[in-house]
N, C-alpha and C. Protein backbone atom coordinates (compact mmCIF):
# COMPACT_ATOMS: atom_id res chain seq x y z
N UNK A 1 10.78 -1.41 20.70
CA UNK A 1 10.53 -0.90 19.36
C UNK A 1 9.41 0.13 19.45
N UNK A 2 9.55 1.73 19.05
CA UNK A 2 8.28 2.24 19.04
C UNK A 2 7.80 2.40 17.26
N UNK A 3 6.23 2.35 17.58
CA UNK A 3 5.94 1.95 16.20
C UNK A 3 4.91 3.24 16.37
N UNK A 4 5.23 4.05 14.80
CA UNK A 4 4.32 4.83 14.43
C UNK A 4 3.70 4.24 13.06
N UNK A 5 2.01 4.67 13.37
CA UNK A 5 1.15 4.29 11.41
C UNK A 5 2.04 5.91 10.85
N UNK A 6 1.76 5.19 9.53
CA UNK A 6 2.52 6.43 8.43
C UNK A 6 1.81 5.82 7.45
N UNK A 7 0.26 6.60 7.26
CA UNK A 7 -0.35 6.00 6.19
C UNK A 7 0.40 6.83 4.62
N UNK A 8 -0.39 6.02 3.40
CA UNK A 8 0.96 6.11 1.94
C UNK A 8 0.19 7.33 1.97
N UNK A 9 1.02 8.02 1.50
CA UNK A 9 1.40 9.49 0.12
C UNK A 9 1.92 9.06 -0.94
N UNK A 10 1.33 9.53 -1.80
CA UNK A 10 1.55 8.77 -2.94
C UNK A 10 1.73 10.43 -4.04
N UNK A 11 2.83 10.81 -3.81
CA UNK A 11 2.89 12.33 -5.02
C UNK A 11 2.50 11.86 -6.21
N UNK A 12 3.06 11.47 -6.70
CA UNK A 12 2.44 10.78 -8.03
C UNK A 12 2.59 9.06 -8.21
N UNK A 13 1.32 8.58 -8.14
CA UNK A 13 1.12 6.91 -7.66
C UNK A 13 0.78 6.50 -9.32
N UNK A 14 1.53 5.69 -9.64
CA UNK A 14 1.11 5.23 -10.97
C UNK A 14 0.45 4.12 -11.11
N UNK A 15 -0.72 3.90 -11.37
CA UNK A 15 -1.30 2.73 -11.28
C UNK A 15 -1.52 2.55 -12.94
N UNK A 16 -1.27 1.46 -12.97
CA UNK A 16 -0.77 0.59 -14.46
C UNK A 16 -0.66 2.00 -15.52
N UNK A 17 -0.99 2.18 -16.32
CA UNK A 17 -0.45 3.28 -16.77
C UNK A 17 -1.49 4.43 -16.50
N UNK A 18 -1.81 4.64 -15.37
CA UNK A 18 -2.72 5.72 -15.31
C UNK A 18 -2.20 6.31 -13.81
N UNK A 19 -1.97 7.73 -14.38
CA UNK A 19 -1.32 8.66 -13.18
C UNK A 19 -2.45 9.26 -12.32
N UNK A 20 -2.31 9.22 -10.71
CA UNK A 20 -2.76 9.61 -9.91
C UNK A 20 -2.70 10.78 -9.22
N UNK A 21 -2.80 11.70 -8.87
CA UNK A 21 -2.07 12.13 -7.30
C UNK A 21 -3.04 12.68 -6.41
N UNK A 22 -2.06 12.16 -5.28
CA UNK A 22 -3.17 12.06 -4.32
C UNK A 22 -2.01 12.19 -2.92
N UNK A 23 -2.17 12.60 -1.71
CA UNK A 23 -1.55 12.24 -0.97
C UNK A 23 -2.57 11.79 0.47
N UNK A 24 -1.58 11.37 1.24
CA UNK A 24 -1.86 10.69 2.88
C UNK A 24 -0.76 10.10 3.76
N UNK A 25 -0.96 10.52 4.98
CA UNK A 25 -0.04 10.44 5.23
C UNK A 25 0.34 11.07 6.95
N UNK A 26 0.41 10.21 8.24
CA UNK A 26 0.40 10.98 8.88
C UNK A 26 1.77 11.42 9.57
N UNK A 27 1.97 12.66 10.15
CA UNK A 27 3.32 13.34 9.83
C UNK A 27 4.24 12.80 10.78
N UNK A 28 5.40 13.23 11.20
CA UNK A 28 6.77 12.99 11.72
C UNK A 28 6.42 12.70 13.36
N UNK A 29 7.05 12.04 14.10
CA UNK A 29 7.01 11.75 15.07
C UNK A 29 8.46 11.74 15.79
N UNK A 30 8.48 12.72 17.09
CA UNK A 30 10.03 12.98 17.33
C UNK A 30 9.83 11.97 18.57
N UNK A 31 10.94 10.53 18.91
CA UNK A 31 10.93 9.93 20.20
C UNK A 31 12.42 10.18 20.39
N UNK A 32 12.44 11.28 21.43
CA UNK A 32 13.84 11.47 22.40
C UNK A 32 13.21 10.56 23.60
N UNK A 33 14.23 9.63 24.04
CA UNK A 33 14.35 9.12 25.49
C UNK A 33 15.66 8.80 26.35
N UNK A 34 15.56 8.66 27.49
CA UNK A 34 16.88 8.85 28.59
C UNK A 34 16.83 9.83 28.95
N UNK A 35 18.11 10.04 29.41
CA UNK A 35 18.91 11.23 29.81
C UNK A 35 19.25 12.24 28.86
N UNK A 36 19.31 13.66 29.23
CA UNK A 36 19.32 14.36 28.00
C UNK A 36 18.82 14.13 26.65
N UNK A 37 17.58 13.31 26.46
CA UNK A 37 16.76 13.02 25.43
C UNK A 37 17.73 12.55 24.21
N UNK A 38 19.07 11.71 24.46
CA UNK A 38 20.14 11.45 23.90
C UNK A 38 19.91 9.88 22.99
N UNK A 39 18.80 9.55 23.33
CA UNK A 39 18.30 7.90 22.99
C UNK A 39 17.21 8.30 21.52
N UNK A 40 17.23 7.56 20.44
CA UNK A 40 16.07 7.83 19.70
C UNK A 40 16.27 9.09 18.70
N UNK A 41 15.49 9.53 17.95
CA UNK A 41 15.42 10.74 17.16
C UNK A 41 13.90 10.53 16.30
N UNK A 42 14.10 11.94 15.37
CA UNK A 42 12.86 11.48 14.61
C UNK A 42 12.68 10.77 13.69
N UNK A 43 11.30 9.99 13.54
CA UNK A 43 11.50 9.04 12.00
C UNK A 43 10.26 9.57 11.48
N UNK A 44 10.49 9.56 10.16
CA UNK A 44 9.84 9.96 9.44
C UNK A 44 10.14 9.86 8.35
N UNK A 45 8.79 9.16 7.57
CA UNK A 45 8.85 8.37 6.07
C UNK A 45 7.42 9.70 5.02
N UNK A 46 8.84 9.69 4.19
CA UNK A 46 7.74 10.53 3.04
C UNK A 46 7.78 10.05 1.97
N UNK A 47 7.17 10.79 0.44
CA UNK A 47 7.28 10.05 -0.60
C UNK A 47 7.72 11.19 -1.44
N UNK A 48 8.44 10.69 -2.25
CA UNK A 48 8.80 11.91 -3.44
C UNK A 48 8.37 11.97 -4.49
N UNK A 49 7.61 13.04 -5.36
CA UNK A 49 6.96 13.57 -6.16
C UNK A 49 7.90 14.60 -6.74
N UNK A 50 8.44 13.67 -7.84
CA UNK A 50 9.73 14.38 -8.41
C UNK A 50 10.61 15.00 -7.70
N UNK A 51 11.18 16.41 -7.03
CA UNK A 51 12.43 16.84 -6.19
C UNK A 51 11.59 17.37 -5.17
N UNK A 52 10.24 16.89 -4.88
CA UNK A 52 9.24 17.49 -3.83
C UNK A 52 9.20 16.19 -2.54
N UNK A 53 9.48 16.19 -1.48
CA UNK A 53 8.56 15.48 -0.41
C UNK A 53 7.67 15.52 -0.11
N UNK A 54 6.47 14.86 -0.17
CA UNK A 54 5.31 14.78 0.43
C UNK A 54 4.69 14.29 1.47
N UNK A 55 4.20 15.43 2.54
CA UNK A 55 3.67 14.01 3.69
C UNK A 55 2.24 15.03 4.46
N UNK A 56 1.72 14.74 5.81
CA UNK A 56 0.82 15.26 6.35
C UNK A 56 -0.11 15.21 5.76
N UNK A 57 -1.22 14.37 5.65
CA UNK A 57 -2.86 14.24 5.30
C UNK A 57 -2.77 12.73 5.98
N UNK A 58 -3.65 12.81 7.26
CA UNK A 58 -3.80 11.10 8.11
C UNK A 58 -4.70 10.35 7.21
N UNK A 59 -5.25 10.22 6.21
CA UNK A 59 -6.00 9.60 5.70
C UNK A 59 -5.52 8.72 4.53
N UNK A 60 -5.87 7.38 4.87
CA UNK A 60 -4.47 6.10 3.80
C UNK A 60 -5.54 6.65 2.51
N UNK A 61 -4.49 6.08 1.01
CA UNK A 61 -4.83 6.99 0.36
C UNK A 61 -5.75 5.78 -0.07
N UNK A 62 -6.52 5.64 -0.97
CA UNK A 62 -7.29 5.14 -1.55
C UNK A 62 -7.38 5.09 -3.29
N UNK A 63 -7.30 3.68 -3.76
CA UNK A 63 -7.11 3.53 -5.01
C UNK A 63 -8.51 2.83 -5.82
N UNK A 64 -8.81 3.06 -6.47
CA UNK A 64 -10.06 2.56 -7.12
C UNK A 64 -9.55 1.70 -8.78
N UNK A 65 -9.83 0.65 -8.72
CA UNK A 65 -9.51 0.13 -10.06
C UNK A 65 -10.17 -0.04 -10.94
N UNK A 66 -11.17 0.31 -11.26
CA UNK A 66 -12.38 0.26 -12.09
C UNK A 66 -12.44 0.48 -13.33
N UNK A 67 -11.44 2.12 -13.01
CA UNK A 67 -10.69 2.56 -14.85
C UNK A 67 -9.83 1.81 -15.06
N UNK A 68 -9.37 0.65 -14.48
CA UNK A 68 -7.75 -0.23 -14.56
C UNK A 68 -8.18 -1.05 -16.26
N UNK A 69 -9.53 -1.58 -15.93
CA UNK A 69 -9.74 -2.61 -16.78
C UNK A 69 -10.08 -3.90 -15.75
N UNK A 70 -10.03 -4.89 -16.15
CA UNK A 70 -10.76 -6.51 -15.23
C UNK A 70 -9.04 -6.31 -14.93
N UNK A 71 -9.30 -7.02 -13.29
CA UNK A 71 -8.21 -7.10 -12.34
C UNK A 71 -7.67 -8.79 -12.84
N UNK A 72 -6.42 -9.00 -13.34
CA UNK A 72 -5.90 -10.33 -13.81
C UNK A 72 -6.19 -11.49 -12.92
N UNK A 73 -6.19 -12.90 -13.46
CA UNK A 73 -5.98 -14.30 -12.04
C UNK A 73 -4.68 -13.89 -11.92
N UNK A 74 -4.24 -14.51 -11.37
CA UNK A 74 -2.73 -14.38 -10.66
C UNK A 74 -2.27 -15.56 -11.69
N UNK A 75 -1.31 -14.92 -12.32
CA UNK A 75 -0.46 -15.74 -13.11
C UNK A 75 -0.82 -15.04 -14.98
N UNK A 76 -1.17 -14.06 -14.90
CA UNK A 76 -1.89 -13.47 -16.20
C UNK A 76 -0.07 -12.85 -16.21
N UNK A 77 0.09 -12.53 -17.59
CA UNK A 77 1.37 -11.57 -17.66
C UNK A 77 1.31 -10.64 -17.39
N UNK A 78 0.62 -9.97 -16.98
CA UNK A 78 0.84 -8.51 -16.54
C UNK A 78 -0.12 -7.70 -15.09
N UNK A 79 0.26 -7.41 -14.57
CA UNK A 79 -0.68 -7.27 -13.28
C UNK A 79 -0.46 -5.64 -13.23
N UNK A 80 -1.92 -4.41 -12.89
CA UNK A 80 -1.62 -4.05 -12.56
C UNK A 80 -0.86 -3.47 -10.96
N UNK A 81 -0.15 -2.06 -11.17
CA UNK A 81 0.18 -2.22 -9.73
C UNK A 81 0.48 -0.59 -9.46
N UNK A 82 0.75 -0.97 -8.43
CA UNK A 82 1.01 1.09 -7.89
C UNK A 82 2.22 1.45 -7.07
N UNK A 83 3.17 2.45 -7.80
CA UNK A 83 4.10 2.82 -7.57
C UNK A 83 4.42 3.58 -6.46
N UNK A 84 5.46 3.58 -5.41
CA UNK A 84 5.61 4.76 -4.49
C UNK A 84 7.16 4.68 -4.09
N UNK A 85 7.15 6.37 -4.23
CA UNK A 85 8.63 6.39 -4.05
C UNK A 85 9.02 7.02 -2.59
N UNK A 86 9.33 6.02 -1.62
CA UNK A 86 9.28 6.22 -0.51
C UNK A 86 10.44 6.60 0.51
N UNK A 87 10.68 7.72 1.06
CA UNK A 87 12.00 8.08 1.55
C UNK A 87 11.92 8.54 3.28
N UNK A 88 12.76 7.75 3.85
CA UNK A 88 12.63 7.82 5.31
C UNK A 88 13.87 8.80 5.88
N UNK A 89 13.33 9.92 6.14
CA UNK A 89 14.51 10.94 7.06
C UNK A 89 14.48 10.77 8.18
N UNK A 90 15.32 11.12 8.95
CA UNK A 90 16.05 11.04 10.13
C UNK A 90 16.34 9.84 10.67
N UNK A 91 15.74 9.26 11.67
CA UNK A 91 16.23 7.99 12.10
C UNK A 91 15.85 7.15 11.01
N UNK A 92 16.19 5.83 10.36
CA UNK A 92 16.13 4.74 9.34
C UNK A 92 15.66 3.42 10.24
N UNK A 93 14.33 3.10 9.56
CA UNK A 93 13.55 1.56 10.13
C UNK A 93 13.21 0.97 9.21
N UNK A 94 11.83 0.41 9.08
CA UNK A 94 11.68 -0.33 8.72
C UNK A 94 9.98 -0.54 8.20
N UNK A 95 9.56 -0.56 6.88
CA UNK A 95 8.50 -0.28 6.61
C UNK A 95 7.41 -1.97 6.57
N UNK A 96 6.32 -1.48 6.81
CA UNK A 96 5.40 -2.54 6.18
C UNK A 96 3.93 -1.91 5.50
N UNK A 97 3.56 -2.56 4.50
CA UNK A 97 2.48 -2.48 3.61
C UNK A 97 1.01 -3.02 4.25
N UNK A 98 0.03 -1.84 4.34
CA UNK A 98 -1.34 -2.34 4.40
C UNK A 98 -2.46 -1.60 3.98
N UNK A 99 -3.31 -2.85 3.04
CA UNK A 99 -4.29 -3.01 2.27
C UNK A 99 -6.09 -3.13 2.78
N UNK A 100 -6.39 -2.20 2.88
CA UNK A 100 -7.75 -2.54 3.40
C UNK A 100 -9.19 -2.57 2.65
N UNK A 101 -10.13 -2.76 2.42
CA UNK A 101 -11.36 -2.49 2.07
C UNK A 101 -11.65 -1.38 1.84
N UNK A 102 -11.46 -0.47 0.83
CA UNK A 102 -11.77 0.82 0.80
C UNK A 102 -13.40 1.44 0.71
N UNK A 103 -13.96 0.16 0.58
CA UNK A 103 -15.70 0.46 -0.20
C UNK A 103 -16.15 0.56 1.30
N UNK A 104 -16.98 2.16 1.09
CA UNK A 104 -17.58 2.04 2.42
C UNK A 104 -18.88 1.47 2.68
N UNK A 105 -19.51 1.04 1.59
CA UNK A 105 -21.45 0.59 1.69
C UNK A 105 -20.27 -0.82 0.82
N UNK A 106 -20.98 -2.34 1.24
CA UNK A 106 -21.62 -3.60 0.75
C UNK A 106 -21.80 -2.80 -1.03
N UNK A 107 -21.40 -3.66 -1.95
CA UNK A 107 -21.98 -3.80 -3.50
C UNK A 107 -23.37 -3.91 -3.13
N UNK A 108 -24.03 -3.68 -3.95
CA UNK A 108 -25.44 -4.43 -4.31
C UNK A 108 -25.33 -5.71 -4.39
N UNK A 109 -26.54 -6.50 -4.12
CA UNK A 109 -27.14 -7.93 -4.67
C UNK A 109 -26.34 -8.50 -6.03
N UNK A 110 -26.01 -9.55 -6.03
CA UNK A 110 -25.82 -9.94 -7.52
C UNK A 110 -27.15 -10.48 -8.01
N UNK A 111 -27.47 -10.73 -9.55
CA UNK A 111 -28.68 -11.57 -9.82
C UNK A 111 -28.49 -12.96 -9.44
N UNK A 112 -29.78 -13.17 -9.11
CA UNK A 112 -29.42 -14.57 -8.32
C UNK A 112 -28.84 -15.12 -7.00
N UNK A 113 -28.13 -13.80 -6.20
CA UNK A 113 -27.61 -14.39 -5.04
C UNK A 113 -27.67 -13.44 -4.17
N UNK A 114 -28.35 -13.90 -2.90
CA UNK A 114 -28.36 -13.27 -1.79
C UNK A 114 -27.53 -12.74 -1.21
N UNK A 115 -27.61 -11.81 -0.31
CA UNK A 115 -26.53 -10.84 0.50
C UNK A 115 -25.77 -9.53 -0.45
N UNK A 116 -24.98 -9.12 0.21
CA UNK A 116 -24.36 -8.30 -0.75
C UNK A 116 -23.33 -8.46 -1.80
N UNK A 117 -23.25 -7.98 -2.65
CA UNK A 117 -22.56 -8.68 -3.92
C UNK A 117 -21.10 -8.71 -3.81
N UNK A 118 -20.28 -9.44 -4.50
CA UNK A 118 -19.35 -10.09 -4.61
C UNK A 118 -18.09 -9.25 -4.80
N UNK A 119 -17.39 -8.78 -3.68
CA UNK A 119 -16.35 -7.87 -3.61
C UNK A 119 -14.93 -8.53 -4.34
N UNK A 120 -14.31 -7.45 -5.39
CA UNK A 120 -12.89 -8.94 -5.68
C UNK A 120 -11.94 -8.31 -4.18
N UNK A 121 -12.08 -7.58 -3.20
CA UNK A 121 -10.92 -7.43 -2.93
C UNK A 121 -10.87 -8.60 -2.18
N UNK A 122 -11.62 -9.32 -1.72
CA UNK A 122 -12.12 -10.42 -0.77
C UNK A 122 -11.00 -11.58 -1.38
N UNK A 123 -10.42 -11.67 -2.35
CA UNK A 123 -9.63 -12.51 -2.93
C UNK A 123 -8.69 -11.67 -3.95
N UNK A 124 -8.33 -11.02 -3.77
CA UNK A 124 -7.01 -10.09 -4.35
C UNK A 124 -5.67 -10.85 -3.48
N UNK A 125 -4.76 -11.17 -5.01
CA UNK A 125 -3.75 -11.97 -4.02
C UNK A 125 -2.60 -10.10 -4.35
N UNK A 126 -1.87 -9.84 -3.57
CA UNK A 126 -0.66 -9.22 -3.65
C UNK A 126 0.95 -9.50 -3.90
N UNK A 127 1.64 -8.84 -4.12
CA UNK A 127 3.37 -8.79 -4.75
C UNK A 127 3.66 -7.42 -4.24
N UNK A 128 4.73 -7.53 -3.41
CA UNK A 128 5.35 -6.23 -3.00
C UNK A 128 6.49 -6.22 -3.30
N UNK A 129 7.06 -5.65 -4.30
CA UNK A 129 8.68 -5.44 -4.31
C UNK A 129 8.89 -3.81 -4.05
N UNK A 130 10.15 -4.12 -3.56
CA UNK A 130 11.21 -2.87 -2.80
C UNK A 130 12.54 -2.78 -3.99
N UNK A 131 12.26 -1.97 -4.91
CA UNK A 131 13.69 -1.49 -5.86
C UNK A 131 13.89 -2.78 -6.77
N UNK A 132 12.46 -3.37 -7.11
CA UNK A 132 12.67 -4.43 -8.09
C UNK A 132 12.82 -5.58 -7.52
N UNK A 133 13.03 -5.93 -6.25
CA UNK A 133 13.12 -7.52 -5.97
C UNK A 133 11.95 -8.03 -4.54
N UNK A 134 11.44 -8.65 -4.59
CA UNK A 134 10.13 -9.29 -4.31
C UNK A 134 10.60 -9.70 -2.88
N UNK A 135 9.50 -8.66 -1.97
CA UNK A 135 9.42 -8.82 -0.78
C UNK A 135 8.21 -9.85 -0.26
N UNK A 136 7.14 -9.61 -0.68
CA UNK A 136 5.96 -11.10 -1.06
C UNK A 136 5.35 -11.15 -1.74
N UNK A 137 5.04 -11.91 -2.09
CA UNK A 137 4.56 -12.94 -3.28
C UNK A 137 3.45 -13.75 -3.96
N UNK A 138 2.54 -13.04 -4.34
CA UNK A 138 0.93 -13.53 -4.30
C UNK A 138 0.54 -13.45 -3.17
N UNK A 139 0.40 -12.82 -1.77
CA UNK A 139 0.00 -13.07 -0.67
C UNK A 139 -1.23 -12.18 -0.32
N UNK A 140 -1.73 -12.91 0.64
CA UNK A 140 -3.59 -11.88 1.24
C UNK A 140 -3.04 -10.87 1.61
N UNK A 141 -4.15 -10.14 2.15
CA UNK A 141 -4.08 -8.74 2.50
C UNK A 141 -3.81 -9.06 3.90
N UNK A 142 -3.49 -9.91 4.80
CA UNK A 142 -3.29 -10.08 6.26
C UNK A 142 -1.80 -10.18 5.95
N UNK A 143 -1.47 -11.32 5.03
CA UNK A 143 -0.07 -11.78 5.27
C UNK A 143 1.02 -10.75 4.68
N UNK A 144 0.71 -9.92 3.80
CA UNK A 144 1.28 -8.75 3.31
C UNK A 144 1.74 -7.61 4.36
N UNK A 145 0.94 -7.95 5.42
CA UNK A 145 1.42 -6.61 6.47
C UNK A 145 2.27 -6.90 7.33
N UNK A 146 2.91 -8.77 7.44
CA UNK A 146 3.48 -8.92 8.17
C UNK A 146 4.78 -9.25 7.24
N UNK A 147 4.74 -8.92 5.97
CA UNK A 147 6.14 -8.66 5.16
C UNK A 147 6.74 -7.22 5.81
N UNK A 148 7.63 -7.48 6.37
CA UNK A 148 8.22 -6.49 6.98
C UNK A 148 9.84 -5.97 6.23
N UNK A 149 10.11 -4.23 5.45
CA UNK A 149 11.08 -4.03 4.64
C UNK A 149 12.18 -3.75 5.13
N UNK A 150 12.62 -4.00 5.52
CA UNK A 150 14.62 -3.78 6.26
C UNK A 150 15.51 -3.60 5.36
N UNK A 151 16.67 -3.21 5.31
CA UNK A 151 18.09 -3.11 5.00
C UNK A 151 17.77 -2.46 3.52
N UNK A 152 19.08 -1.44 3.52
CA UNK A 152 18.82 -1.11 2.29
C UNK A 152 18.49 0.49 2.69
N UNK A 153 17.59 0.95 3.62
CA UNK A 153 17.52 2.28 3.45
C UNK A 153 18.34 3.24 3.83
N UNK A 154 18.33 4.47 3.65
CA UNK A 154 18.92 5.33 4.04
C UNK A 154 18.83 6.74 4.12
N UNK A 155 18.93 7.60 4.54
CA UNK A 155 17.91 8.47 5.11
C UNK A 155 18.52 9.69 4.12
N UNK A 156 17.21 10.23 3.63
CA UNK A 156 16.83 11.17 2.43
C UNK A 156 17.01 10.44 1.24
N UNK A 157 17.08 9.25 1.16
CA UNK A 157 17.10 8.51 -0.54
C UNK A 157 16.31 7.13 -0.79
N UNK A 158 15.40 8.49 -1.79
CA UNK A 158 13.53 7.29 -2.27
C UNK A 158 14.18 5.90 -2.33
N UNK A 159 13.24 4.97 -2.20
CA UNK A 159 13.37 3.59 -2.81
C UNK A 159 12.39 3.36 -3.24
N UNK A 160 12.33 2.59 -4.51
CA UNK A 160 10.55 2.45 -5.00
C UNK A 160 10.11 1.41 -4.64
N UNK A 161 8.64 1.64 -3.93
CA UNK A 161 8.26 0.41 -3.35
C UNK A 161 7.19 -0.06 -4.69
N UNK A 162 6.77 -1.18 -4.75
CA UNK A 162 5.83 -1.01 -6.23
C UNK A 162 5.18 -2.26 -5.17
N UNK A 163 3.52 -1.96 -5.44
CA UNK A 163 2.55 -3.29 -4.85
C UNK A 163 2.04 -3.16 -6.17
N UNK A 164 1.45 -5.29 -6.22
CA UNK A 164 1.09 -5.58 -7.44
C UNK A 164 -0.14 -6.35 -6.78
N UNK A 165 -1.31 -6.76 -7.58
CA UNK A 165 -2.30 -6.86 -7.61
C UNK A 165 -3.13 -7.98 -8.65
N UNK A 166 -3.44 -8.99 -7.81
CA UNK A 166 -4.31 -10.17 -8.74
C UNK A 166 -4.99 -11.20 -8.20
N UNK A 167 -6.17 -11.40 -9.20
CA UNK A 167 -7.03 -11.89 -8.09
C UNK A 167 -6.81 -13.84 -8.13
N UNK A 168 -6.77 -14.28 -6.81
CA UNK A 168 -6.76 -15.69 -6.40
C UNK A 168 -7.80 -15.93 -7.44
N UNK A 169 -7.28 -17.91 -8.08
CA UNK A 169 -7.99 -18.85 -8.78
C UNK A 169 -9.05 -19.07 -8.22
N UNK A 170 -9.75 -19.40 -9.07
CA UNK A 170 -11.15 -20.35 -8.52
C UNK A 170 -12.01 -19.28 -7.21
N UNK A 171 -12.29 -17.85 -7.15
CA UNK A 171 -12.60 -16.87 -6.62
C UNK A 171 -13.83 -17.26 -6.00
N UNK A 172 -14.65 -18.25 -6.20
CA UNK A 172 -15.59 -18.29 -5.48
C UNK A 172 -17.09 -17.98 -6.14
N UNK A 173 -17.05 -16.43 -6.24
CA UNK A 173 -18.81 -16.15 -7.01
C UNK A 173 -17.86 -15.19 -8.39
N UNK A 174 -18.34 -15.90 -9.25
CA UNK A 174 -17.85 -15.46 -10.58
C UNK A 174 -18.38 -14.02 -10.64
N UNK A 175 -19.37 -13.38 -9.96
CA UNK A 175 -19.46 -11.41 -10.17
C UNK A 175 -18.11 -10.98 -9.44
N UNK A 176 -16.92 -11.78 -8.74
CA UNK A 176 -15.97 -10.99 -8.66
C UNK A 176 -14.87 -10.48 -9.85
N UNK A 177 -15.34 -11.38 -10.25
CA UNK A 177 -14.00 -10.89 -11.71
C UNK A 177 -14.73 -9.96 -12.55
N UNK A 178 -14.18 -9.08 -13.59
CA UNK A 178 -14.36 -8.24 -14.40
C UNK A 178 -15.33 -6.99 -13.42
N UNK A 179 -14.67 -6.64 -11.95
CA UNK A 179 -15.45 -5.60 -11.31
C UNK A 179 -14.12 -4.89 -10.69
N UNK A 180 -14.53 -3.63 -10.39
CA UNK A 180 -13.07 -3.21 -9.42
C UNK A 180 -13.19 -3.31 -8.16
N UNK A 181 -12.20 -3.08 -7.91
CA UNK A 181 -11.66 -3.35 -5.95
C UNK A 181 -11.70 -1.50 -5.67
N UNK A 182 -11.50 -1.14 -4.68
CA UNK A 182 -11.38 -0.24 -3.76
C UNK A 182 -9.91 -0.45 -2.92
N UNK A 183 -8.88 -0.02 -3.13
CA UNK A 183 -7.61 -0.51 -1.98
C UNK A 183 -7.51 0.91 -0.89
N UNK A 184 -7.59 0.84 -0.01
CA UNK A 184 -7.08 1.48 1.11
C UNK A 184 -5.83 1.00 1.24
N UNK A 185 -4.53 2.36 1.37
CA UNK A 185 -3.54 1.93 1.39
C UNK A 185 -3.00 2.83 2.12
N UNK A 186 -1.92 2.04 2.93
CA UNK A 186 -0.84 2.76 4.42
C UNK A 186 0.28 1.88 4.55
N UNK A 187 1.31 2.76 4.93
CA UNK A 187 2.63 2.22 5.05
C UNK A 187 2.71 2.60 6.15
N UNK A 188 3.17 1.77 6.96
CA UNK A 188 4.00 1.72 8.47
C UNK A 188 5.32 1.81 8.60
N UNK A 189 5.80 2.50 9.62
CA UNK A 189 6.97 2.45 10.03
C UNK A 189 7.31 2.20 11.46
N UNK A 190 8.51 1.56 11.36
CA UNK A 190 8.70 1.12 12.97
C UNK A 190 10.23 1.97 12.97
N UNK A 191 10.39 2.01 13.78
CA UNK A 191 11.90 2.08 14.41
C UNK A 191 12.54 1.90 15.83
C-alpha cells in the first residue's frame, strides 16, 4: 500500500452556519511501478468549491470555534460540524480523517488551578459521516484516524465528508466547556 498525507482543503468549509474559506492541502503524487511504469497511477484527492477544484497549500487547515458559540456534551441536539466536499482523481483509495491540537502556546492558568488552562479539545468526542451515513461515532481524536473511508468513490465525483464535534461527559476541569477548541485538520489518502 503506498500512503500519501493529503492534508484538508476546504473551498468553502461550513462550520455550523458560518462560512469559511480557506484551503490546504498537499498536492498529487504520481506512483508508476514495474515494467514500463505500467503498475499504479496518480492519486490525488481534492475538494470542490462549487465547479472549482482545490488543492496545493501543505498546511492542514485549521478551524477555530470560538465564534461557534459553547461546543455541545455529546448528546445535545445539535452539534456543530464542518463540511468538505471531497473528490479523488485518478487512481480511487481510500481516505482517513485527522484532528490535531491546533493551539500553538498552552491557554493561560485557570483561577484556582495550576498549570496551563483547560483545553476542550483534550475531550472533544467526534462523528464522521461520508454522504450522510456515519463512519464513527462519538470517537477521540486517535480513534477517528483509524476510521478508514472505502467503497463508494469514484474518480472526479465530490462526496461530502461532514466531521461533527462534541465534547465528552463529565470533562474533567469545568473551564473546558463554554471555551473554543482550535482543530487542525488533514485528510489522508492511501492507495
Amino acid at each position: 500500500m503506498l500512503t500519501w498525507k493529503v492534508a484538508a482543503v476546504f473551498g468553502v468549509v461550513a462550520v455550523a452556519a458560518v462560512g469559511v474559506t480557506a484551503a490546504a492541502f498537499t498536492d498529487s503524487v504520481s506512483a508508476r511501478l514495474g515494467s514500463h511504469h505500467r503498475v499504479g497511477g496518480e492519486y490525488n484527492i481534492a475538494f470542490q468549491d462549487g465547479a472549482t477544484l482545490v488543492e496545493a497549500n501543505p498546511t492542514p487547515i485549521e478551524v477555530d470555534t470560538t465564534n461557534l458559540g459553547a461546543i455541545p456534551v455529546w448528546g445535545a441536539a445539535s452539534e456543530p460540524s464542518i463540511l468538505m466536499h471531497v473528490v479523488q482523481t485518478g487512481v480511487v483509495g481510500e481516505i482517513r480523517v485527522r484532528v490535531e491540537n491546533g493551539r500553538a502556546a498552552p491557554l493561560p492558568s485557570d483561577p484556582g488551578v495550576a498549570g496551563p488552562g483547560a483545553d476542550p479539545y483534550d475531550v472533544i468526542l467526534y462523528t464522521l459521516e461520508v454522504d450522510g451515513v456515519a463512519v464513527a461515532s462519538h470517537v477521540t481524536a486517535a480513534d477517528l484516524e483509524k476510521a478508514v473511508v472505502t467503497g463508494g468513490w469514484r474518480s472526479g465525483i465530490p462526496r461530502e465528508v461532514r466531521l461533527h464535534f462534541s465534547l465528552a461527559h463529565g470533562g474533567g476541569n469545568p473551564y473546558r466547556f463554554d471555551r473554543g477548541a482550535r482543530l487542525a485538520i488533514t485528510v489522508l489518502g492511501n492507495s
